[in-house]
C-alpha atoms as a PDB file:
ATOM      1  CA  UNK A   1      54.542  31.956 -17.318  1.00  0.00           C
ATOM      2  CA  UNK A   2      54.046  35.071 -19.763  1.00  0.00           C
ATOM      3  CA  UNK A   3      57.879  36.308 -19.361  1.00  0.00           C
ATOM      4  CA  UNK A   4      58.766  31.901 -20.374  1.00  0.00           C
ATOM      5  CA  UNK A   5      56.013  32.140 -23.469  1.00  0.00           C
ATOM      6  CA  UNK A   6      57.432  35.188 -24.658  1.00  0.00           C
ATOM      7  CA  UNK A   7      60.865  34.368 -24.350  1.00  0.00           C
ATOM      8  CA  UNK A   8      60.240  30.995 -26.128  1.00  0.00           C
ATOM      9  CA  UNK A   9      57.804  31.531 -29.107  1.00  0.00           C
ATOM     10  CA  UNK A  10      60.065  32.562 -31.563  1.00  0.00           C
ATOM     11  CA  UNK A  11      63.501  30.243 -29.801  1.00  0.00           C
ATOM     12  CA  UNK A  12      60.924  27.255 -30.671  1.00  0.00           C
ATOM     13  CA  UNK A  13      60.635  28.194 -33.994  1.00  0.00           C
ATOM     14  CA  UNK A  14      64.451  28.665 -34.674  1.00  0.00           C
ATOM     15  CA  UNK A  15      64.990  25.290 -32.712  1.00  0.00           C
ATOM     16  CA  UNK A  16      62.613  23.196 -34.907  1.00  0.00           C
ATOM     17  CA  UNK A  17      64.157  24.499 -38.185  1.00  0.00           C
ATOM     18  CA  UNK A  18      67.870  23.795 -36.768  1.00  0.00           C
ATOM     19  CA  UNK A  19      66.238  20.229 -36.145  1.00  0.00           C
ATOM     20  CA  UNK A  20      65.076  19.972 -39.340  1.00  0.00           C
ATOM     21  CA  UNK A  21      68.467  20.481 -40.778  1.00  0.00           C
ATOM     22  CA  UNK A  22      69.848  17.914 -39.250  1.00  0.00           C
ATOM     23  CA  UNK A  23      70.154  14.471 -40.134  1.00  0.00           C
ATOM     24  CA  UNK A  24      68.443  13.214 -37.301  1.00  0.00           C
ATOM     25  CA  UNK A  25      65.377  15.820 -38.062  1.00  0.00           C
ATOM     26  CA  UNK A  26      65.152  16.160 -34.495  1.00  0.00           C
ATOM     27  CA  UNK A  27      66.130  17.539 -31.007  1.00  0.00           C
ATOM     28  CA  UNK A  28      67.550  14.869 -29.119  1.00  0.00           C
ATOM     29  CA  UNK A  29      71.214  15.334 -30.654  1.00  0.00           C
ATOM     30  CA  UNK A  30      70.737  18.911 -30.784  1.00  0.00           C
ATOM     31  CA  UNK A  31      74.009  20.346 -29.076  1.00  0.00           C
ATOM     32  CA  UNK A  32      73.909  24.325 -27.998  1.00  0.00           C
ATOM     33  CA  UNK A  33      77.471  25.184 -30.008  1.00  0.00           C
ATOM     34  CA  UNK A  34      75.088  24.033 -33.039  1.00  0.00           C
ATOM     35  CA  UNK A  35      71.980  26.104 -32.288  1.00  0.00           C
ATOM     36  CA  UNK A  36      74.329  29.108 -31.103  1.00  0.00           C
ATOM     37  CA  UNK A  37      75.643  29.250 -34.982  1.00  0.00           C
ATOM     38  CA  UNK A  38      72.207  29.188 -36.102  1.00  0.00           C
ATOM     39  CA  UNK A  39      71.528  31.777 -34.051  1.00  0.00           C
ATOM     40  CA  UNK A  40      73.732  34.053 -35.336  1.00  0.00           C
ATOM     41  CA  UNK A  41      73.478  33.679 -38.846  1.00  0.00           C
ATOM     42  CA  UNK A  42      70.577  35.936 -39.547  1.00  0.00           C
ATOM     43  CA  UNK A  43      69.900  34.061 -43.129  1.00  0.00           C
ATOM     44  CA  UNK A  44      68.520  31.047 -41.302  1.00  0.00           C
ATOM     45  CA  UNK A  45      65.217  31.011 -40.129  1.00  0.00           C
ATOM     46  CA  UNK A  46      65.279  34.856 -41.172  1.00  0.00           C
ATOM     47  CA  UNK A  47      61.321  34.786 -40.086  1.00  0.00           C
ATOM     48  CA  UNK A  48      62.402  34.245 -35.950  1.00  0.00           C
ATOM     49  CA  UNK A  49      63.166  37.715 -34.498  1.00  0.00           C
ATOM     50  CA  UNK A  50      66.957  37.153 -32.634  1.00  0.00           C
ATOM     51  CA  UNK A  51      65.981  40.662 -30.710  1.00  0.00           C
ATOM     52  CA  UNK A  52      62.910  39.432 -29.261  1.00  0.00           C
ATOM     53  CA  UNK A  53      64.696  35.955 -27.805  1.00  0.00           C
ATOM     54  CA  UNK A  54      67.175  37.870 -26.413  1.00  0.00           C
ATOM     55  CA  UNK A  55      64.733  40.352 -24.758  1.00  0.00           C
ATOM     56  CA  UNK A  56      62.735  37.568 -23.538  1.00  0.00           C
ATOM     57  CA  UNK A  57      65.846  35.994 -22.367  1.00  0.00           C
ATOM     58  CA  UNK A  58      66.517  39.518 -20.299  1.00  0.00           C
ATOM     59  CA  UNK A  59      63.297  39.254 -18.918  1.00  0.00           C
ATOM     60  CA  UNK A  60      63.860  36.303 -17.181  1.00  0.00           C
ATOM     61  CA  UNK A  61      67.030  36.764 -16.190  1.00  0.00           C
ATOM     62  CA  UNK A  62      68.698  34.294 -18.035  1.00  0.00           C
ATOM     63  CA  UNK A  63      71.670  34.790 -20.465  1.00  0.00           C
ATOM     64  CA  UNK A  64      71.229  34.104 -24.090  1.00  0.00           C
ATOM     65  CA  UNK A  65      72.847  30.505 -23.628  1.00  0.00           C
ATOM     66  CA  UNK A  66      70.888  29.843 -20.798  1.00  0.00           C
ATOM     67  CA  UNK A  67      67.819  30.238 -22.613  1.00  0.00           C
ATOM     68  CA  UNK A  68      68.992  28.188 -25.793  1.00  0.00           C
ATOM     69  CA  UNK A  69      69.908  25.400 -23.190  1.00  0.00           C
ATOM     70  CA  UNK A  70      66.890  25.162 -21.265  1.00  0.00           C
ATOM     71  CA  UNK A  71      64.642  25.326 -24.237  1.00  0.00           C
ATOM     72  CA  UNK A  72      66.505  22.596 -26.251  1.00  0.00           C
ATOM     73  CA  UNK A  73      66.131  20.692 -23.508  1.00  0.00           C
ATOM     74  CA  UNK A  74      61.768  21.306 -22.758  1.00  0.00           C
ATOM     75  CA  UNK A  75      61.509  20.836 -26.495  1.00  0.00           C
ATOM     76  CA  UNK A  76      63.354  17.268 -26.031  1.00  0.00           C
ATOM     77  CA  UNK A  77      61.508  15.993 -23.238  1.00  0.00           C
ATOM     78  CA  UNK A  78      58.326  15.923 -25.367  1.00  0.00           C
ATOM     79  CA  UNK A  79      59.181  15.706 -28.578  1.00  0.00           C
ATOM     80  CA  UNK A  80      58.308  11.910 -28.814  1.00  0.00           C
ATOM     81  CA  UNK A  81      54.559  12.995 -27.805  1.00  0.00           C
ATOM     82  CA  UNK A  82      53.959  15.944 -30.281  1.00  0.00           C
ATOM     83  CA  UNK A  83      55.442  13.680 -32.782  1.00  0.00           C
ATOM     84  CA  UNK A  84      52.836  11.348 -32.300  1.00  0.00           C
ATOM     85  CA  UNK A  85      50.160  13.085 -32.314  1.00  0.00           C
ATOM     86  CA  UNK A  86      51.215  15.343 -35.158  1.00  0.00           C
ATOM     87  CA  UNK A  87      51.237  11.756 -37.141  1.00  0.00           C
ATOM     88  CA  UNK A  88      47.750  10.879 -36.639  1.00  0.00           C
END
């Protein structure tokens, strides 16, 4: 669980800002050629350390894409549920 935490605190943080950029504002369309270009442009979400999700990415023994993939796809099977109770 600490090697997935690790690996995902600052991915979340790039993901939601990607999501935010979109027109949708959210995940569920999110496609990992998208997040990938975020990824790599180092002006974007310049606060979210690339070397520490890819280290935490090691760690698990995932590659980088791997790790985008999975994540995009925890953060859209409860997005509908922090949304609502972020609205409250």
């Amino acid at each position: 669980m600490e090697k997935v935490l690790f690996a995902c605190d600052e991915l979340t943080g790039l993901i939601g800002a990607a999501a935010r950029m979109r027109p949708s504002k959210s995940v569920s369309d999110m496609e990992l050629s998208s997040l990938k270009k975020k990824f790599k442009d180092k002006k974007f979400a310049a606060g979210c350390d690339r070397d520490t999700i890819a280290l935490g990415g090691d760690r698990l023994g995932w590659t980088l894409d791997e790790l985008l993939e999975r994540t995009i796809l925890a953060m859209r099977s409860c997005e509908d549920r922090v949304k609502a109770e972020t609205e409250e």
